[in-house]
Protein backbone atom coordinates (compact mmCIF):
# COMPACT_ATOMS: atom_id res chain seq x y z
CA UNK A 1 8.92 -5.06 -21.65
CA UNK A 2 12.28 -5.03 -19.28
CA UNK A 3 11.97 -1.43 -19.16
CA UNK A 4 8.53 -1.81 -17.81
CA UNK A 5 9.69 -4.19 -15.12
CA UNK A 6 12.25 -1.97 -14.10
CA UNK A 7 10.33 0.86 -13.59
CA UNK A 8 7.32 -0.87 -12.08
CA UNK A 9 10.80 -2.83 -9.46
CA UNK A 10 11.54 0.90 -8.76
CA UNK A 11 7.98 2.00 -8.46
CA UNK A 12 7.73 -0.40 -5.87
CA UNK A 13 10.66 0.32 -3.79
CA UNK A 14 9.86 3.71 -3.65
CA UNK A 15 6.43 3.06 -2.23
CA UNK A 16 8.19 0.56 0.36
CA UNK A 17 10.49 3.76 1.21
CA UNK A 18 7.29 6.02 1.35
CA UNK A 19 6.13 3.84 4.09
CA UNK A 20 8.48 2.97 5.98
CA UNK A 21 9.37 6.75 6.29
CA UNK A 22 5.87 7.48 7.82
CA UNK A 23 5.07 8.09 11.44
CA UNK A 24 5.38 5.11 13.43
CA UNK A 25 3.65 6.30 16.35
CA UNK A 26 0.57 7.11 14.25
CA UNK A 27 0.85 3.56 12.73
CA UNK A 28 1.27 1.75 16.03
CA UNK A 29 -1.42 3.59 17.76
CA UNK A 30 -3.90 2.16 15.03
CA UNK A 31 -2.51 -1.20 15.14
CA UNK A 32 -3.11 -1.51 18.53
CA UNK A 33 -6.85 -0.03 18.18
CA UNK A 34 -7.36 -2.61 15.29
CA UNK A 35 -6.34 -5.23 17.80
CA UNK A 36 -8.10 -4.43 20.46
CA UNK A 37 -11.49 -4.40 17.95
CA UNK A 38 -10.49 -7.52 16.91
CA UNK A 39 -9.43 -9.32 20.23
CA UNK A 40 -13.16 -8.37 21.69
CA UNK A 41 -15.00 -10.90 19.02
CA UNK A 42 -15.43 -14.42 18.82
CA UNK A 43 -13.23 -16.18 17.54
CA UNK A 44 -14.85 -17.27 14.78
CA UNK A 45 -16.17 -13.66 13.88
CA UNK A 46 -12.46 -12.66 14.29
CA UNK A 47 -10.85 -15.19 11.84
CA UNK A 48 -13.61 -13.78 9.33
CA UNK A 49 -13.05 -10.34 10.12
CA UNK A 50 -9.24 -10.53 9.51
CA UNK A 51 -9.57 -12.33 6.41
CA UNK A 52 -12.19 -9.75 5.03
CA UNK A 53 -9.53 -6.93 6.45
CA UNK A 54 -6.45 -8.77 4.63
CA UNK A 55 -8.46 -8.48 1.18
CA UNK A 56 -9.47 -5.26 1.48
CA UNK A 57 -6.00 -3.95 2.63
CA UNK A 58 -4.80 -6.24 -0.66
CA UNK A 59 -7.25 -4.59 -3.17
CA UNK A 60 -6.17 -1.21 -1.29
CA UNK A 61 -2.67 -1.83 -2.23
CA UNK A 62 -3.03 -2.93 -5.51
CA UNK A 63 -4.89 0.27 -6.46
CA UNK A 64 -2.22 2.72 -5.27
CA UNK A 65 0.45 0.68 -6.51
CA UNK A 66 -1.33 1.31 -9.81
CA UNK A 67 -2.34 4.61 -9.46
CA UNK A 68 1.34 5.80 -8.05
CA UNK A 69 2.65 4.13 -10.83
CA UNK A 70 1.05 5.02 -13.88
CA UNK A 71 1.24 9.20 -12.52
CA UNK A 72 5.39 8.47 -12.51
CA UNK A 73 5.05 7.58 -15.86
CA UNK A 74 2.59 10.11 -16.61
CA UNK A 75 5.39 12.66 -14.79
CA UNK A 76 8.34 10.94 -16.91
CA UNK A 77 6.37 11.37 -20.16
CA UNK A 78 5.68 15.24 -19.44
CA UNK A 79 9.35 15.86 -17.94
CA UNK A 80 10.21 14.44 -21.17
CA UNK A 81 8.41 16.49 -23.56
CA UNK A 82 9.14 19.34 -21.57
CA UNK A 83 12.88 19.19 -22.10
């Protein structure tokens, strides 16, 4: 079981490096797009809206997180059998 914490700790750091190594530009450009979707709505509309977004961006995450890290230990596995 520590094993599988530490390789889930470093599955997760790695992710955190994948994205903090991507384009900024590309990232602020949508941010801002997002915002000014979101700064056009009620207010009310808006606070709904941005919770619906958070969730979705939360299930999102927990997916890949998944995904990413069962294929490194899918990878491990194979490099392992290989040599």
């Amino acid at each position: 079981m520590a094993e599988e914490n530490l390789w889930k700790e470093y599955i997760e750091e790695r992710v955190k490096q994948i994205l903090e190594e991507m384009d900024s530009v590309k990232r602020g450009r949508s941010g801002r797009l997002q915002e000014d979707i979101l700064n056009g709505m009620p207010l009310e509309y808006r606070k709904q809206m941005e919770r619906f977004a958070d969730s979705l961006a939360l299930q999102q995450a927990e997916e890949q997180l998944e995904i990413y890290e069962k294929a490194f230990l899918d990878g491990l596995r194979l490099g392992h059998q290989a040599f």
